[in-house]
N, C-alpha and C. Protein backbone atom coordinates (compact mmCIF):
# COMPACT_ATOMS: atom_id res chain seq x y z
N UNK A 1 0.84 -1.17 0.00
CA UNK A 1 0.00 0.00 0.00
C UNK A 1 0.88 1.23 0.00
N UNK A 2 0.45 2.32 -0.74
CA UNK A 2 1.45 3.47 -0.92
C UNK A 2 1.13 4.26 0.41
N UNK A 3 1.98 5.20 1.11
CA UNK A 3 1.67 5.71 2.11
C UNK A 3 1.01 7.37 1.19
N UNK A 4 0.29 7.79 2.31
CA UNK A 4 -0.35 9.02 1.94
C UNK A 4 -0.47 9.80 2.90
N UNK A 5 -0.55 10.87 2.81
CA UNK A 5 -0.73 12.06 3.95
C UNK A 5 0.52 11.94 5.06
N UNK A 6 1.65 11.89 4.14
CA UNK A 6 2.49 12.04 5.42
C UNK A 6 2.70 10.03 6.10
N UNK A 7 2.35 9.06 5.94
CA UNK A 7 2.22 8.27 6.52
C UNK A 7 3.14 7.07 6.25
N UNK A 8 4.09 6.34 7.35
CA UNK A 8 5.10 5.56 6.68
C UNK A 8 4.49 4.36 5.82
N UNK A 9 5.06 4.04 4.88
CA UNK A 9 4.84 2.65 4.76
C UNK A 9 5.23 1.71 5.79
N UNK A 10 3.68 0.90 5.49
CA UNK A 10 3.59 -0.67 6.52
C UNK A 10 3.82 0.59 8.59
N UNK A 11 3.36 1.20 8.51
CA UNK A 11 3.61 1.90 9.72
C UNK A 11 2.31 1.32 10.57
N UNK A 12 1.87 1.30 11.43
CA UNK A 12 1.12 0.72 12.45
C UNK A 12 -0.03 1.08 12.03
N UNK A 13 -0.49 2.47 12.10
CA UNK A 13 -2.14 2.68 11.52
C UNK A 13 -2.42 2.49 9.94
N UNK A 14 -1.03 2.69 9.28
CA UNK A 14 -1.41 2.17 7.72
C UNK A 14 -1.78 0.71 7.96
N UNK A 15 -1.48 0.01 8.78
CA UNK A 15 -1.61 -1.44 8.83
C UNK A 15 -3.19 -1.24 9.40
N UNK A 16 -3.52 -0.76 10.55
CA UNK A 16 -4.80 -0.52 10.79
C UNK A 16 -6.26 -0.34 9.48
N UNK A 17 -5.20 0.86 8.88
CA UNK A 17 -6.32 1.16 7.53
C UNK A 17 -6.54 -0.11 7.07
N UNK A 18 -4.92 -0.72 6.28
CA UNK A 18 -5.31 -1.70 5.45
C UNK A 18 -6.48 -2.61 5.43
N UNK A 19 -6.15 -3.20 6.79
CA UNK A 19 -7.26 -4.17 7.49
C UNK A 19 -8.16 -3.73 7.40
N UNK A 20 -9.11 -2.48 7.66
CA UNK A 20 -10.19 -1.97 7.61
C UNK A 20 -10.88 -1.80 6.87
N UNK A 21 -10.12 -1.36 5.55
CA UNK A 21 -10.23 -1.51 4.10
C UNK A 21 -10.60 -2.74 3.45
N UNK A 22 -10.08 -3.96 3.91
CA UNK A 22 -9.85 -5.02 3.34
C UNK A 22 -11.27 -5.52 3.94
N UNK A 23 -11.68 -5.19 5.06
CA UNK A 23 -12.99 -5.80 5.06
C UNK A 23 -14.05 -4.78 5.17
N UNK A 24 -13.69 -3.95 3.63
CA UNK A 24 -15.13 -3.12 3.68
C UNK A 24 -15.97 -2.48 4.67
N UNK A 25 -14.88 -1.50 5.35
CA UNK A 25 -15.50 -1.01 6.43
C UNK A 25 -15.51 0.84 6.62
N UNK A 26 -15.94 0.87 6.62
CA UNK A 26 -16.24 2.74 7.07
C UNK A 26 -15.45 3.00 8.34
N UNK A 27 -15.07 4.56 9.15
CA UNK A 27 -13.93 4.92 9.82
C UNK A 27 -15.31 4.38 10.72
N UNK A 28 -16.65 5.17 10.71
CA UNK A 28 -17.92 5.25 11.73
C UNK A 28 -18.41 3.59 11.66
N UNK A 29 -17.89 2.77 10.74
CA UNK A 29 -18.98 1.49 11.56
C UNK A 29 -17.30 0.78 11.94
N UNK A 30 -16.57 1.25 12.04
CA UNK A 30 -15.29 0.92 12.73
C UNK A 30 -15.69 1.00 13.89
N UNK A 31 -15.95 2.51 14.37
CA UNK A 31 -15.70 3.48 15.59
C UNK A 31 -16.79 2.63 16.31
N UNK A 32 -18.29 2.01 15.52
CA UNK A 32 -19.08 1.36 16.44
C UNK A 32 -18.90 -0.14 16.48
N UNK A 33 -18.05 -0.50 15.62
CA UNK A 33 -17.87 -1.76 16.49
C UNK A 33 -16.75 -1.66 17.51
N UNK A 34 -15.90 -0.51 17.82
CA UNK A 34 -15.11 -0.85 18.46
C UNK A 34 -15.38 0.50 20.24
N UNK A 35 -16.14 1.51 19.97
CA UNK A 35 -16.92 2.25 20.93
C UNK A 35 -16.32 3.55 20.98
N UNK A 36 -14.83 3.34 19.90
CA UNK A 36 -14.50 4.49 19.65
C UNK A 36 -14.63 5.58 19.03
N UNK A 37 -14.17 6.95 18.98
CA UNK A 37 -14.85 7.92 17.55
C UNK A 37 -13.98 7.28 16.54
N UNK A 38 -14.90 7.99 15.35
CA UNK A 38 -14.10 7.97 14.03
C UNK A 38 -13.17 9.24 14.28
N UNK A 39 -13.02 10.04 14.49
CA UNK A 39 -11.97 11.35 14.47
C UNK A 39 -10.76 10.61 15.30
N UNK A 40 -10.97 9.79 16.16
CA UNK A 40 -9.53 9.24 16.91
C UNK A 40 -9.22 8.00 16.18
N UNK A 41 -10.25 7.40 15.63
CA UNK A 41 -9.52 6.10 14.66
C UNK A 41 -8.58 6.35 13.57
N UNK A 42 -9.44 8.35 13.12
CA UNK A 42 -8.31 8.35 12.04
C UNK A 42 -7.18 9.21 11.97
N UNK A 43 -6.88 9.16 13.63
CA UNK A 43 -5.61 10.09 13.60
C UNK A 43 -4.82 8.43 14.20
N UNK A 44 -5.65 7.91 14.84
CA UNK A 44 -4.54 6.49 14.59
C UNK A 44 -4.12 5.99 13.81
N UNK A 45 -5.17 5.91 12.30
CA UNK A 45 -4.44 5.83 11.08
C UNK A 45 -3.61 6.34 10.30
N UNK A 46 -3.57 7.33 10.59
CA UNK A 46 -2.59 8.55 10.20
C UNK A 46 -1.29 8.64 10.89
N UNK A 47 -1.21 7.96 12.35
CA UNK A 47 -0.25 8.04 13.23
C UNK A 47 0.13 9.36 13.57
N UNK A 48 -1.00 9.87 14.09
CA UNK A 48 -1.36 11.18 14.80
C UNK A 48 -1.74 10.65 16.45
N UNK A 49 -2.12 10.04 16.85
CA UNK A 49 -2.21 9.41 18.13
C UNK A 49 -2.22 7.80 18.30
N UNK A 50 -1.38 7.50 19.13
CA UNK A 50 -1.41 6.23 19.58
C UNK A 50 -2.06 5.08 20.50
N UNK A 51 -3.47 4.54 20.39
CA UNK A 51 -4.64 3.99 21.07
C UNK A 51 -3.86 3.47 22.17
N UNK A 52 -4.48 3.74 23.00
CA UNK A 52 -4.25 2.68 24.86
C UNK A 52 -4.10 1.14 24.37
N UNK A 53 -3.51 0.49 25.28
CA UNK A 53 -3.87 -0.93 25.27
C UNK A 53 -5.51 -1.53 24.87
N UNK A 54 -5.92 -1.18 25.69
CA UNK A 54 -7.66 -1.31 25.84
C UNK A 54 -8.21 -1.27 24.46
N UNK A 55 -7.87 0.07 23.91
CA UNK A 55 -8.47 0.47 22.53
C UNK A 55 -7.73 0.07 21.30
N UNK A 56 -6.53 -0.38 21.47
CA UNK A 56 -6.02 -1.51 20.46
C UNK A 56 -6.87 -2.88 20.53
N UNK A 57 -7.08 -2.95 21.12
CA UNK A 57 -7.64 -4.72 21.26
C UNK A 57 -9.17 -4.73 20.91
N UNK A 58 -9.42 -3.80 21.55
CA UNK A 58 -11.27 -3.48 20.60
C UNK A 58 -10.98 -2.66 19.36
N UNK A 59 -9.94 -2.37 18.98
CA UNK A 59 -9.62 -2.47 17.12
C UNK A 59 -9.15 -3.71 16.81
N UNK A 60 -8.59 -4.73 17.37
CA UNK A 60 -7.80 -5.65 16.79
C UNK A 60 -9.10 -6.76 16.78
N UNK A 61 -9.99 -6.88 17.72
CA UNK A 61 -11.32 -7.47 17.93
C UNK A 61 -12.43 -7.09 16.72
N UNK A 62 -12.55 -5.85 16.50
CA UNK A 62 -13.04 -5.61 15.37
C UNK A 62 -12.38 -6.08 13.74
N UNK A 63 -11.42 -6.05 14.02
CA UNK A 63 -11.51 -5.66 12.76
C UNK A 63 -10.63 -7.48 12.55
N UNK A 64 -10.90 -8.41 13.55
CA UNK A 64 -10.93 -9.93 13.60
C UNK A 64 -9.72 -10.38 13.47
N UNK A 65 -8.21 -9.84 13.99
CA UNK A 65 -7.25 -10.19 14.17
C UNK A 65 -6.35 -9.86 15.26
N UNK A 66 -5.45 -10.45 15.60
CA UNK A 66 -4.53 -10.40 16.97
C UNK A 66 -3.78 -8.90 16.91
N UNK A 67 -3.62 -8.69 18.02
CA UNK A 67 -2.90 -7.45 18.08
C UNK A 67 -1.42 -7.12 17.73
N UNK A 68 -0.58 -8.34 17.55
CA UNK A 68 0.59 -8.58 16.87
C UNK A 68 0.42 -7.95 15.24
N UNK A 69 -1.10 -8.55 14.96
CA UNK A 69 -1.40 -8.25 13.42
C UNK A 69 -0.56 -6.74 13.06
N UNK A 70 -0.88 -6.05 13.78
CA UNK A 70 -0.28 -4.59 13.01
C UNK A 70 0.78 -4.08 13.07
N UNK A 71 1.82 -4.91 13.64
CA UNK A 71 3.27 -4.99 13.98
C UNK A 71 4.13 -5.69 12.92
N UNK A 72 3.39 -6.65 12.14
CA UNK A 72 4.14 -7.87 11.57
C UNK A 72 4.29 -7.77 10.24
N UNK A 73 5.06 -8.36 9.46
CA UNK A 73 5.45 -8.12 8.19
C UNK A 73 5.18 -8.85 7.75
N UNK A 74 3.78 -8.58 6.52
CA UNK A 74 3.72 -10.42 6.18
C UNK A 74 4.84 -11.35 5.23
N UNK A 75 4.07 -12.22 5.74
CA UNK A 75 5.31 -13.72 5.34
C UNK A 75 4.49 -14.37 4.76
N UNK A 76 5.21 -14.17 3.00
CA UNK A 76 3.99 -14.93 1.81
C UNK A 76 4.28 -16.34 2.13
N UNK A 77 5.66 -16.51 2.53
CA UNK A 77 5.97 -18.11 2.61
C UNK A 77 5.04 -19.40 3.47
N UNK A 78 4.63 -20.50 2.80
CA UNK A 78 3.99 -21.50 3.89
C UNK A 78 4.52 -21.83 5.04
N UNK A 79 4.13 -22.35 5.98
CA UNK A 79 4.76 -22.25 7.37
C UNK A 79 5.41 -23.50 6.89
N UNK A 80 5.52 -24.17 6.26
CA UNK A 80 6.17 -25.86 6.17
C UNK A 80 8.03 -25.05 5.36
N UNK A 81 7.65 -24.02 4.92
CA UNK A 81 8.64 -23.56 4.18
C UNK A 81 9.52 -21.71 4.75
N UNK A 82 8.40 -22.21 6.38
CA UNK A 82 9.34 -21.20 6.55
C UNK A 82 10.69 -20.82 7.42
N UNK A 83 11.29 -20.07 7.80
CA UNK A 83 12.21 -20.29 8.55
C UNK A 83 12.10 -20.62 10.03
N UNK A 84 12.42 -21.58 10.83
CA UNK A 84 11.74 -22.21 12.00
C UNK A 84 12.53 -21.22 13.24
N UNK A 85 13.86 -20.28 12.87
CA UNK A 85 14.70 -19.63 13.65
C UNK A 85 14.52 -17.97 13.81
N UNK A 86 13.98 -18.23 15.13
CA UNK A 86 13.68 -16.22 15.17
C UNK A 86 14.61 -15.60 16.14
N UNK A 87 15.52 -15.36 15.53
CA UNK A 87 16.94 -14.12 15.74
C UNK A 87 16.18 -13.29 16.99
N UNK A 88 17.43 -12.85 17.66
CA UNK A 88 16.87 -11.91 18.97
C UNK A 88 16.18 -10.53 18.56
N UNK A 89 17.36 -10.37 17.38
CA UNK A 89 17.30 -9.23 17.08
C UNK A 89 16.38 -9.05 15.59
N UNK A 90 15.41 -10.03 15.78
CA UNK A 90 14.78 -9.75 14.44
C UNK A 90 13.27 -10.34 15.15
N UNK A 91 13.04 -10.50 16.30
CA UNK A 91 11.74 -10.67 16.98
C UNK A 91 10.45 -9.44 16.59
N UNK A 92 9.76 -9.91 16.65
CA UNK A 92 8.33 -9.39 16.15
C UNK A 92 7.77 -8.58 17.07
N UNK A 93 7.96 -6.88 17.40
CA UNK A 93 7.69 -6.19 18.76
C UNK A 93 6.94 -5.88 18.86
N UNK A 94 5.69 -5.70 19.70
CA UNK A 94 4.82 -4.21 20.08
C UNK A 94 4.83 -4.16 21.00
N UNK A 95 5.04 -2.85 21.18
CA UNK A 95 4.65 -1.70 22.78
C UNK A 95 3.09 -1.39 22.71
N UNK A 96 2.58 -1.64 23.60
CA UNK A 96 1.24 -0.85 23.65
C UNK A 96 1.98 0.67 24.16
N UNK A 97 1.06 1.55 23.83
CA UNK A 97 0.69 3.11 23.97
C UNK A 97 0.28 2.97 25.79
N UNK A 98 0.57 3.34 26.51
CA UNK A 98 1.59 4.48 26.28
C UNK A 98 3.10 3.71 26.77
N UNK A 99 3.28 2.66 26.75
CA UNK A 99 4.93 2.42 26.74
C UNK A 99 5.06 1.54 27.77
N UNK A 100 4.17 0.70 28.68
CA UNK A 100 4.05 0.32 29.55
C UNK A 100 4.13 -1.49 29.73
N UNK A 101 3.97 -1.50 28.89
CA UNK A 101 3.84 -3.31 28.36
C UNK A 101 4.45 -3.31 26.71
N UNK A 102 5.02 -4.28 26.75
CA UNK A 102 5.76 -4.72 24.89
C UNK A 102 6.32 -6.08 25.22
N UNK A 103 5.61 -6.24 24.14
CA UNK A 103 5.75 -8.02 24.12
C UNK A 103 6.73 -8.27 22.64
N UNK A 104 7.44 -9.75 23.15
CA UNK A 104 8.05 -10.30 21.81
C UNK A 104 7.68 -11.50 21.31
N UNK A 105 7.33 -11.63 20.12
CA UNK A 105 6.77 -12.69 19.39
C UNK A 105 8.41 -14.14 19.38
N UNK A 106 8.24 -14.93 20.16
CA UNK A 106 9.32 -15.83 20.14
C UNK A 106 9.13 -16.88 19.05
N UNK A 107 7.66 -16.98 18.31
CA UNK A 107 7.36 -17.75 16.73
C UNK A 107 7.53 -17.51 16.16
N UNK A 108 8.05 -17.71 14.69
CA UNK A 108 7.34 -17.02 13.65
C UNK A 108 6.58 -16.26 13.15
N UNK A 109 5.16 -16.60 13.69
CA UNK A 109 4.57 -15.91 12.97
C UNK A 109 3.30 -17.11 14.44
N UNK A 110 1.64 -16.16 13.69
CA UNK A 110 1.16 -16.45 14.63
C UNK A 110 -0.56 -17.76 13.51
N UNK A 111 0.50 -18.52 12.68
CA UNK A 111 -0.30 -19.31 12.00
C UNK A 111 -0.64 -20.28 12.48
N UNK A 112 0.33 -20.95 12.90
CA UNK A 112 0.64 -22.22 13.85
C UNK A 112 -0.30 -22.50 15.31
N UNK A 113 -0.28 -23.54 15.79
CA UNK A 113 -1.46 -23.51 17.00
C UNK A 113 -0.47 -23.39 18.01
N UNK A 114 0.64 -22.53 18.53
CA UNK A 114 1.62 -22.59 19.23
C UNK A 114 1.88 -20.89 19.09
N UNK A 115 1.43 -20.36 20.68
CA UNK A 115 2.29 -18.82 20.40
C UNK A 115 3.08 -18.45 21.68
N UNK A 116 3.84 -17.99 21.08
CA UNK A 116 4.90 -17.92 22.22
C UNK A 116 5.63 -16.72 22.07
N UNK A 117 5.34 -16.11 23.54
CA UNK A 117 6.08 -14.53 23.68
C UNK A 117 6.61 -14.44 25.01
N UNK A 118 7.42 -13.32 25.46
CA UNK A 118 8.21 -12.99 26.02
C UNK A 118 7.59 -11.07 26.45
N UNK A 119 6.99 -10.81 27.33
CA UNK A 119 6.30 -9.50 27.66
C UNK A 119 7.20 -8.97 28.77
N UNK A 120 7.50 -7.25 28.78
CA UNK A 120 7.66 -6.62 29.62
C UNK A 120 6.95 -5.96 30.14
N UNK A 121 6.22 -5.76 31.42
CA UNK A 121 5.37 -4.98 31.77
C UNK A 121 5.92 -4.59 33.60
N UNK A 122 5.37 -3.10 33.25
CA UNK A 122 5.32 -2.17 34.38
C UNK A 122 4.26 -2.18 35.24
N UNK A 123 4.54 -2.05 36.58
CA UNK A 123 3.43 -1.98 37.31
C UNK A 123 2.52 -0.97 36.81
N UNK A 124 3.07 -0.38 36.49
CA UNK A 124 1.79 1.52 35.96
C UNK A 124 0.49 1.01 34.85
N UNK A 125 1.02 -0.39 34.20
CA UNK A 125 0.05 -0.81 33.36
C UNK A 125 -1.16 -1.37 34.06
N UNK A 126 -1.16 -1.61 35.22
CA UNK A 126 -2.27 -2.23 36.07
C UNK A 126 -2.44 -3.68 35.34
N UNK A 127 -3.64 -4.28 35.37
CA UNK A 127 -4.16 -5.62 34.88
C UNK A 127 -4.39 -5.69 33.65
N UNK A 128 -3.31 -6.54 32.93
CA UNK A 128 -3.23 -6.48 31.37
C UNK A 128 -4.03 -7.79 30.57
N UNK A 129 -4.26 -8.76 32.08
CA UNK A 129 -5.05 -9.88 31.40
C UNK A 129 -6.43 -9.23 30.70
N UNK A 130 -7.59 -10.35 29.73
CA UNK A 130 -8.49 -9.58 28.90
C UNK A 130 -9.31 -11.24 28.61
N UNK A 131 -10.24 -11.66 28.99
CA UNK A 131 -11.05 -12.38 28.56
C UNK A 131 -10.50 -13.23 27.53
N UNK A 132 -9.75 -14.40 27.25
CA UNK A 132 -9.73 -14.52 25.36
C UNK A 132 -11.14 -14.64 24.57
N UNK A 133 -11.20 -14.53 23.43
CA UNK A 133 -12.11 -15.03 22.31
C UNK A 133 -12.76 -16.20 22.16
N UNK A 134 -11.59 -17.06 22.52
CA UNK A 134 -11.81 -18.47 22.32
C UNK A 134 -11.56 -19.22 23.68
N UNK A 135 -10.97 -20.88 23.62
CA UNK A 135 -10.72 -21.38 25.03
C UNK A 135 -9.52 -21.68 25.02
N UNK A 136 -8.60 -21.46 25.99
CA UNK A 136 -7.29 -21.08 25.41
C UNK A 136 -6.51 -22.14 26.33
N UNK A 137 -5.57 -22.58 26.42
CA UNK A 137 -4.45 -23.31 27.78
C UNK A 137 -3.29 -22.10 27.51
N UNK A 138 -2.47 -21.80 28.71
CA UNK A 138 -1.21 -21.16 28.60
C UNK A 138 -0.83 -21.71 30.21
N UNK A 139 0.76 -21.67 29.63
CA UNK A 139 1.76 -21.57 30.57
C UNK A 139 2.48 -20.06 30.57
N UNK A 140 2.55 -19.66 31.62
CA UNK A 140 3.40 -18.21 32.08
C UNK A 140 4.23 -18.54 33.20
N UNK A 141 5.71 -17.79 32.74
CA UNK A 141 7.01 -18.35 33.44
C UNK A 141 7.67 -17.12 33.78
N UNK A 142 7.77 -16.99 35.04
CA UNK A 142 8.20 -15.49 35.54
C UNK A 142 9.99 -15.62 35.23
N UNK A 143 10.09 -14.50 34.48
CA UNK A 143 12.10 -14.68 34.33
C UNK A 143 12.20 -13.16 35.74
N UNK A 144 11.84 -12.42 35.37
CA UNK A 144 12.03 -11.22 36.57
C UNK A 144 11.07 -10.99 37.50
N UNK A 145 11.21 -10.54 38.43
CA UNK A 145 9.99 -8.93 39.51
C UNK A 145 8.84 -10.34 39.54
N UNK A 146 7.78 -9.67 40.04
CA UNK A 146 6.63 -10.75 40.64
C UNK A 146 5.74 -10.24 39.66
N UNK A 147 4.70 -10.94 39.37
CA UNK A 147 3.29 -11.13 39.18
C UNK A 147 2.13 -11.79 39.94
N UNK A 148 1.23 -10.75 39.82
CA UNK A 148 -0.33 -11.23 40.30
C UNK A 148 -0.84 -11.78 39.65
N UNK A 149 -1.60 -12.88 39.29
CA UNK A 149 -2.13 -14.13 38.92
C UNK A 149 -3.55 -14.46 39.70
N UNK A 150 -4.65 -13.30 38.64
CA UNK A 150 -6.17 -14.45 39.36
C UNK A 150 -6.66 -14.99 38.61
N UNK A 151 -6.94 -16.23 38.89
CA UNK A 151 -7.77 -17.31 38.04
C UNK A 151 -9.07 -17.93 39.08
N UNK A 152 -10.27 -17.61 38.34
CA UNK A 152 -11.17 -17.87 38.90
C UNK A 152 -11.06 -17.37 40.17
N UNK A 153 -11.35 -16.08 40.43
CA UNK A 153 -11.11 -15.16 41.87
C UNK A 153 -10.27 -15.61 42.95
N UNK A 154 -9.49 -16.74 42.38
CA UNK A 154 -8.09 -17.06 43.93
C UNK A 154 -7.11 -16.39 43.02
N UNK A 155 -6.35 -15.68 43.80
CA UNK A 155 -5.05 -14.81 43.55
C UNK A 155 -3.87 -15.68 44.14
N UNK A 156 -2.60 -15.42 43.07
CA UNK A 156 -1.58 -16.12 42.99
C UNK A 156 -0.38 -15.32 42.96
N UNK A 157 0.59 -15.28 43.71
CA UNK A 157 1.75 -14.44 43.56
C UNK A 157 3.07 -15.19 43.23
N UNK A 158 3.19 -14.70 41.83
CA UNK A 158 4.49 -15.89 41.10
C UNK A 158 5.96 -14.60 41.02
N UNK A 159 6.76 -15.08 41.61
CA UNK A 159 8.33 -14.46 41.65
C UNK A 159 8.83 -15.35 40.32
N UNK A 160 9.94 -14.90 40.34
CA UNK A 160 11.35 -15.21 39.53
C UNK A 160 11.42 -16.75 39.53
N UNK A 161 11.00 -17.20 38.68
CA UNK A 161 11.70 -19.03 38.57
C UNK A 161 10.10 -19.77 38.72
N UNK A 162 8.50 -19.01 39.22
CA UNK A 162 7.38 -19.81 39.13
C UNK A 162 7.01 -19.93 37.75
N UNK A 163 6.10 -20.20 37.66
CA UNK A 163 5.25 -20.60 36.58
C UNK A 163 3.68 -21.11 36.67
N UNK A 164 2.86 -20.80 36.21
CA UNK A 164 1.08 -21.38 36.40
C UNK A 164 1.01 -21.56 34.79
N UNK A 165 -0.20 -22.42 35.22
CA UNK A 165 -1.04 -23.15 34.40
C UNK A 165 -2.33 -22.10 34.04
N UNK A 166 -2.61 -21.87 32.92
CA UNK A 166 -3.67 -20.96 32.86
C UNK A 166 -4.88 -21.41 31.89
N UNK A 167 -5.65 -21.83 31.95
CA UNK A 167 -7.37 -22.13 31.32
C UNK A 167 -7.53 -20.35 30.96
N UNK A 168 -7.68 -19.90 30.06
CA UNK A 168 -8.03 -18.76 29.68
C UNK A 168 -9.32 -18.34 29.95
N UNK A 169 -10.49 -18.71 29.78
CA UNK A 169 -11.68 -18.41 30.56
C UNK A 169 -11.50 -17.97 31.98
N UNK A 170 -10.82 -18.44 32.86
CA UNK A 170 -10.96 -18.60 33.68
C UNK A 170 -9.79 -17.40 34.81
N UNK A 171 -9.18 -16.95 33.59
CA UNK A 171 -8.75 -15.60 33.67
C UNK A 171 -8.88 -14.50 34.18
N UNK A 172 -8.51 -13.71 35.57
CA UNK A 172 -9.28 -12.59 35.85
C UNK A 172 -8.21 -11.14 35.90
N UNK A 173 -6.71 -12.04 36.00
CA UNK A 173 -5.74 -10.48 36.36
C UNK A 173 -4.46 -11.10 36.17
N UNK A 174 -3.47 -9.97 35.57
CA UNK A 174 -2.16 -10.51 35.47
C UNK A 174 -1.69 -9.44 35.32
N UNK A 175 -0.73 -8.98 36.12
CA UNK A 175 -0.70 -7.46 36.54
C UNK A 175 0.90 -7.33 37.70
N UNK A 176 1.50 -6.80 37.05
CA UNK A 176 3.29 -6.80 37.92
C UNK A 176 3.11 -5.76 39.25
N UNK A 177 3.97 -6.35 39.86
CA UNK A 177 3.99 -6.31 41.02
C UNK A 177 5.70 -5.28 41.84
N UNK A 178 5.57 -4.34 41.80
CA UNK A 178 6.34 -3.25 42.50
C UNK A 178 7.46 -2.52 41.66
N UNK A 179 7.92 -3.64 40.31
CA UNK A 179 8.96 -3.15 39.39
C UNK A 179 8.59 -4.24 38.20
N UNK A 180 9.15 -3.77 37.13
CA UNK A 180 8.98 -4.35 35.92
C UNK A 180 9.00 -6.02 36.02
N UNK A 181 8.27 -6.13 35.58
CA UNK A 181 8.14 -7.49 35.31
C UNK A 181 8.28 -8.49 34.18
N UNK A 182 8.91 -9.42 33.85
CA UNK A 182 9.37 -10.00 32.45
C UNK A 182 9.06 -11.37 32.61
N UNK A 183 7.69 -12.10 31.57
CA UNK A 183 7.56 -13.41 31.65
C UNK A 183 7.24 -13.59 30.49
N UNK A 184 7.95 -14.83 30.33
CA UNK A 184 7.51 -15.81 29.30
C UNK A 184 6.30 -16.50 29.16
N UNK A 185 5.09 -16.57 27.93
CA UNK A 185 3.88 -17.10 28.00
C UNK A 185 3.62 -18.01 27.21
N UNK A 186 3.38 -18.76 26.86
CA UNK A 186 3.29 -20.26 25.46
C UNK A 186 1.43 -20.16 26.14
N UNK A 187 0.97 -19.92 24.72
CA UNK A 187 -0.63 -20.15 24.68
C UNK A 187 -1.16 -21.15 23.00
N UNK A 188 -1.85 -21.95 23.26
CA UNK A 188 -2.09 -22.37 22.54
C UNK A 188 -3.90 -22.10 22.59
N UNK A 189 -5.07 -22.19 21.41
CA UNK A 189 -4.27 -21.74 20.46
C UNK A 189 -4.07 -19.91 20.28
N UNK A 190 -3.10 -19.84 19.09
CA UNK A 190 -2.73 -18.19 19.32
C UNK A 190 -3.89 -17.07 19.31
N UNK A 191 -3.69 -16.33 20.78
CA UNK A 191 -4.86 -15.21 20.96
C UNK A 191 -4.55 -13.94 20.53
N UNK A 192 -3.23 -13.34 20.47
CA UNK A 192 -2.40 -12.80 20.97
C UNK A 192 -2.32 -12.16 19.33
């Protein structure tokens, strides 16, 4: 897609447009499936403002793809043919807005029934867990700082070296605890 108005190519809200575009959609029946205005959807497209966590995910919900989606570069290649090795330095990033959580894609790509990332998050982000879509299993493996962990209203406090079992339904909070926090998550299948 050519960029316009100032806008990078493949840049985060051109990726937004695309998608939006691609499924025949208006900025206003955007804005109502997702509760936002159209005047802020399209300075996100424009990369005039950068949506909260929250309001990425009710765009990424709308418009029926993962929130990685607008980060990633597509890969025409079949997954049987593609490269199985993801470089440190060539990992798949997003920061949510405002800077508080950024996760790394440790797959390929998110085709496969296997997703696996690596998240930094700040206490300032509060509770980053979110209902999934579907019914999900994950493992989360604390490498730094603590995390809060509620599943089904019992709360869990995992340090450096735990790990839980997570039923995604059953999901209520996952949220760091006094300093940055860094864990590893393997969810099958990919929500993310």
């Amino acid at each position: 897609m050519a960029p316009g108005n100032g806008e990078q190519p493949d840049s985060f809200g051109s990726r937004i447009r695309a998608r939006r575009r691609e499924l025949g959609l208006s900025l206003e029946e955007l804005a109502q499936r997702t509760g936002l205005t159209a005047s802020f959807l399209s300075l996100v497209e424009r990369d005039m403002s950068n949506p909260s966590l929250e309001s990425l995910r009710h765009i990424a919900e709308a418009l029926g793809v993962p929130p990685f989606y607008f980060s990633q570069e597509a890969d025409p290649a079949p997954p049987t043919l593609q490269n199985p090795v993801v470089r440190a330095d060539q990992r798949i990033k997003i920061t949510f807005p405002p800077g508080d959580v950024t996760s790394e894609l440790l797959v390929p790509n998110l085709r496969n029934r296997l997703e696996v990332f690596i998240t930094h998050v700040k206490p300032s982000a509060g509770n980053i867990a979110r209902p999934p879509p579907l019914e999900t299993e994950e493992c989360l493996f604390v490498l730094k700082g603590k995390v809060r962990v509620v599943l089904n209203g019992q709360e869990y406090v995992l340090s450096e070296g735990d790990s839980i079992y997570i039923h995604g339904r059953l999901l209520g909070e996952i949220s760091a605890i006094e300093e940055e926090t860094i864990f590893l998550s393997a969810i099958t299948p990919p929500i993310f």
